[in-house]
N, C-alpha and C. Protein backbone atom coordinates (compact mmCIF):
# COMPACT_ATOMS: atom_id res chain seq x y z
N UNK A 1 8.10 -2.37 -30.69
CA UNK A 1 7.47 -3.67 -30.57
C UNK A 1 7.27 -4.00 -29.09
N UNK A 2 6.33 -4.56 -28.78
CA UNK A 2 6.23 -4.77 -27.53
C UNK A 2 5.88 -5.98 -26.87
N UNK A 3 6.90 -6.76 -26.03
CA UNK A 3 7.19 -7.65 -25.40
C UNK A 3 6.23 -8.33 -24.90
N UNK A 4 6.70 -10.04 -25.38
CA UNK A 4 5.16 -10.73 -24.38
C UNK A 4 5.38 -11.01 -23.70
N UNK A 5 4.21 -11.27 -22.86
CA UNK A 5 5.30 -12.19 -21.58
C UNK A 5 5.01 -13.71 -21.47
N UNK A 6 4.65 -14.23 -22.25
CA UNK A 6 5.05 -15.60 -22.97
C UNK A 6 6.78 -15.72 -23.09
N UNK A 7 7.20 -14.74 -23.89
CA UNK A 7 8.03 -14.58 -24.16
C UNK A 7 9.16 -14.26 -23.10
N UNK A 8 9.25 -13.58 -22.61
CA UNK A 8 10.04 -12.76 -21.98
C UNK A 8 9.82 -13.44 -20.41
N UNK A 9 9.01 -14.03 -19.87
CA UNK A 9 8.81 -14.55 -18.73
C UNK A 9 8.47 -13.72 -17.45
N UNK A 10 8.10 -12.55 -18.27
CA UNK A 10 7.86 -11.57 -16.96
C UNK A 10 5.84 -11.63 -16.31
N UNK A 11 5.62 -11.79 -15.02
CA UNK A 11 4.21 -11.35 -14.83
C UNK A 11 3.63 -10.48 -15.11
N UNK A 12 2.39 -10.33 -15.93
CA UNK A 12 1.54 -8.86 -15.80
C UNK A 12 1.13 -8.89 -14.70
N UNK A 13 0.68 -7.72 -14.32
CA UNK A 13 -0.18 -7.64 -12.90
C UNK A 13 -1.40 -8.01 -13.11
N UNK A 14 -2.30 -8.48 -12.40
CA UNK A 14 -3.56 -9.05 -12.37
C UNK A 14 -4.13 -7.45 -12.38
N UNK A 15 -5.24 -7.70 -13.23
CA UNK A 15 -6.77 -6.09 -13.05
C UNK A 15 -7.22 -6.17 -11.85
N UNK A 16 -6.75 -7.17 -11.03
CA UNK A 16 -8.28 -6.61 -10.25
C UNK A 16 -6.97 -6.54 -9.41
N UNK A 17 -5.80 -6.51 -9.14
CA UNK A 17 -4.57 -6.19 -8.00
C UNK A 17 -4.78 -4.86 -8.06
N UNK A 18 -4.47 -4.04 -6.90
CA UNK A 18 -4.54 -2.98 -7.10
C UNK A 18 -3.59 -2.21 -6.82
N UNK A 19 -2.93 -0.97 -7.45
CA UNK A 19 -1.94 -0.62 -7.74
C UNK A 19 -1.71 0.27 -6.29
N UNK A 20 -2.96 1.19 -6.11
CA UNK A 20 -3.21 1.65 -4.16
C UNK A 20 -3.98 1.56 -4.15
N UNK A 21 -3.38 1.63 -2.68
CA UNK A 21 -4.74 1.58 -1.70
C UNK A 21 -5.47 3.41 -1.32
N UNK A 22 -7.13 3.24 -1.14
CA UNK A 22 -7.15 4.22 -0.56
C UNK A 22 -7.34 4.21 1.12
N UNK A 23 -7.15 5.25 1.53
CA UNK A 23 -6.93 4.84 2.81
C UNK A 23 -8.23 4.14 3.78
N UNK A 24 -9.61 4.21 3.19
CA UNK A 24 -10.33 2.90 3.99
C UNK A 24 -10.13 1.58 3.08
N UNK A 25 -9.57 1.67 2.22
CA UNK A 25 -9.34 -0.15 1.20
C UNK A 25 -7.75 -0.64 2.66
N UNK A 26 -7.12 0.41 2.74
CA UNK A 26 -6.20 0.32 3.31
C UNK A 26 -6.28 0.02 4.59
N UNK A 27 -7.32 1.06 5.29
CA UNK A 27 -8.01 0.15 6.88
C UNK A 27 -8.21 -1.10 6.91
N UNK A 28 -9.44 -1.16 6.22
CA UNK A 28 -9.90 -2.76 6.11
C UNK A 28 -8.90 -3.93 5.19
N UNK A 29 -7.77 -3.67 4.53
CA UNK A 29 -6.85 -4.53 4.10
C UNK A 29 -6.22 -4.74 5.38
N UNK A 30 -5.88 -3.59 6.57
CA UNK A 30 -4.99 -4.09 7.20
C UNK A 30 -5.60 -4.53 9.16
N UNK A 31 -7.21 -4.25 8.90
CA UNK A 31 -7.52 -4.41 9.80
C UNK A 31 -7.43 -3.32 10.89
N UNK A 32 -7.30 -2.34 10.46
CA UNK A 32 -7.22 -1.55 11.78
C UNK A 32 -7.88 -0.23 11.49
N UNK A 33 -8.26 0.43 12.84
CA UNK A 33 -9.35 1.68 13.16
C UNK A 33 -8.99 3.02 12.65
N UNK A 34 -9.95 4.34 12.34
CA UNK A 34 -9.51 5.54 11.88
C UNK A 34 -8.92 5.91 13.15
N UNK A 35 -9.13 5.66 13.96
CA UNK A 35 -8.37 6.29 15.29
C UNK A 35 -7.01 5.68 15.08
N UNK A 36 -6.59 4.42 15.22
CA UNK A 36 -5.13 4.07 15.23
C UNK A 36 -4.55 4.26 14.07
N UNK A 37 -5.23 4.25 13.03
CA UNK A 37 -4.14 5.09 11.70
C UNK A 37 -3.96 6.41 11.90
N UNK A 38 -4.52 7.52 12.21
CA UNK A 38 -4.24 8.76 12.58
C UNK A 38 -3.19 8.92 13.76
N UNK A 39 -3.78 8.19 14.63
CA UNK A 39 -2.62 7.84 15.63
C UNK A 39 -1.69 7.79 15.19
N UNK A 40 -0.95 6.55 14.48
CA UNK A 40 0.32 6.34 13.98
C UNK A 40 0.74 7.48 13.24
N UNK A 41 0.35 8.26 12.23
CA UNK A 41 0.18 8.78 11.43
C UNK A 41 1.05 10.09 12.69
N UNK A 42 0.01 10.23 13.63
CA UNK A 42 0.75 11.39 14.38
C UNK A 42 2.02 11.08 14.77
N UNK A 43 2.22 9.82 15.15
CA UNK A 43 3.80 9.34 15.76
C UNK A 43 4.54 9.44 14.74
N UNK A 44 4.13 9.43 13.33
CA UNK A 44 5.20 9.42 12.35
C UNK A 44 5.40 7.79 12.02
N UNK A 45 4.89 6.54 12.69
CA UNK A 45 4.75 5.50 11.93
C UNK A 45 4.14 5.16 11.20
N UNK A 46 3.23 6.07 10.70
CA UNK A 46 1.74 5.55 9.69
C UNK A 46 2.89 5.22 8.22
N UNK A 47 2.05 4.56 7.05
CA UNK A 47 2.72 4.88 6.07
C UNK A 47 2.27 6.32 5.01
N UNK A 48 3.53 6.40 4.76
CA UNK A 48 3.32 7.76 3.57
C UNK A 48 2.40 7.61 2.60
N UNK A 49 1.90 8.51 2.24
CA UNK A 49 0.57 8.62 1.71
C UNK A 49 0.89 9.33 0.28
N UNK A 50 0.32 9.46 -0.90
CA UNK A 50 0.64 10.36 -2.11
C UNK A 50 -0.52 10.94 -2.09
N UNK A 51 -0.61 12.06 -3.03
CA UNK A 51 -1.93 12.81 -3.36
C UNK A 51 -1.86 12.16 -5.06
N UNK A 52 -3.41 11.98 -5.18
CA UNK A 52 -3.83 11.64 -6.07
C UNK A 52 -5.36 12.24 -6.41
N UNK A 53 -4.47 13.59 -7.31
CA UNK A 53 -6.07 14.41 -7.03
C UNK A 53 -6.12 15.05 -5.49
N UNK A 54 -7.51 15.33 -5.29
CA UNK A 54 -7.88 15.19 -4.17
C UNK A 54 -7.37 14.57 -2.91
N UNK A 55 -7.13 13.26 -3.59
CA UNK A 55 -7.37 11.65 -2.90
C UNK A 55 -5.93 11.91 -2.15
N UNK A 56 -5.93 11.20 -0.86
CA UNK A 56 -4.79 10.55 -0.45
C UNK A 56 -4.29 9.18 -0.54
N UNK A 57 -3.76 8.63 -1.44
CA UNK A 57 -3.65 7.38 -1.63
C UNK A 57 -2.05 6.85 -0.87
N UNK A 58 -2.22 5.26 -0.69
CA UNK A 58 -1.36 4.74 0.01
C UNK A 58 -0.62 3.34 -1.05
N UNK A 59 0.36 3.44 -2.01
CA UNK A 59 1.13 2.96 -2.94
C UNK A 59 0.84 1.25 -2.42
N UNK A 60 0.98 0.06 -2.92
CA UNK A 60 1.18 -1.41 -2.19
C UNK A 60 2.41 -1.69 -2.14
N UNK A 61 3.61 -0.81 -2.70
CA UNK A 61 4.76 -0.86 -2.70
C UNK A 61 5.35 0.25 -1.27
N UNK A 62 4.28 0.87 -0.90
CA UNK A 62 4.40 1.63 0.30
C UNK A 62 3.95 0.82 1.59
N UNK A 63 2.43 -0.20 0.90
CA UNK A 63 1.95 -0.72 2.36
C UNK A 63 3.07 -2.03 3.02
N UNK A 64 3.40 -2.38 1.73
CA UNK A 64 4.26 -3.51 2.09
C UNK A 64 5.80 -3.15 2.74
N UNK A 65 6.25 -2.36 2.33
CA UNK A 65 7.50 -1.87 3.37
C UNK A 65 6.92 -1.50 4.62
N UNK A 66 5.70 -0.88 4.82
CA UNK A 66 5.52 -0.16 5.83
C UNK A 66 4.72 -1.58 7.16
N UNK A 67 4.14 -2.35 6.41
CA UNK A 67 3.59 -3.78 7.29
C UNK A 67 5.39 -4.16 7.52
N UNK A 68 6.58 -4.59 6.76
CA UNK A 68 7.37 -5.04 6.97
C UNK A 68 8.18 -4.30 8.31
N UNK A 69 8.57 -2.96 8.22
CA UNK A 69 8.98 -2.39 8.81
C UNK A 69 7.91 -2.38 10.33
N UNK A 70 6.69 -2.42 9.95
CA UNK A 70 6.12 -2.48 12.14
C UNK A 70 6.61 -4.00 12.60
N UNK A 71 6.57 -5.37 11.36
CA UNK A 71 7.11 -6.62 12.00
C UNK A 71 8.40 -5.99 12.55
N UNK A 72 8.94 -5.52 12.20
CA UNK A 72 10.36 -5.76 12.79
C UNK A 72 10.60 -5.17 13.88
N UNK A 73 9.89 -3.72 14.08
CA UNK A 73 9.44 -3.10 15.49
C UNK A 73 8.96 -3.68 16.46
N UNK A 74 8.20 -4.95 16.23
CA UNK A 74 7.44 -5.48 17.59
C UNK A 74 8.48 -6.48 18.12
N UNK A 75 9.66 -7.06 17.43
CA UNK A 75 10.44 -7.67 17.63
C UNK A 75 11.57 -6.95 18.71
């Protein structure tokens, strides 16, 4: 049987949220250039990336630790 969330009080995720990013949804979500993501990427601060397919995709459960973690670096 499967749970409502009427019931149960839990959120569905919205359709149009998206589960990843690809990495230009991911540029332009975060504002920044193919040069400075590769950049980072070379320093080892970029965020981790999955393969999906082909694709290199970037998780929102990845972008969001990884935005959290540079706040705390500039500090």
């Amino acid at each position: 049987m499967v749970a409502r969330p009427e019931v149960t009080g839990r959120k569905l995720p919205s359709v149009d949220e998206p589960a990843v990013y690809t990495i230009p949804q991911f540029l332009k979500a975060h504002n920044i250039s193919y040069g400075k993501f590769y950049s980072m990427c070379k320093q080892g601060i970029g965020p981790r990336m999955m393969k999906y397919g082909t694709r290199k995709v970037i998780s929102v459960e990845e972008a969001a630790r990884w935005r959290a973690e540079r706040s705390e670096a500039k500090e």
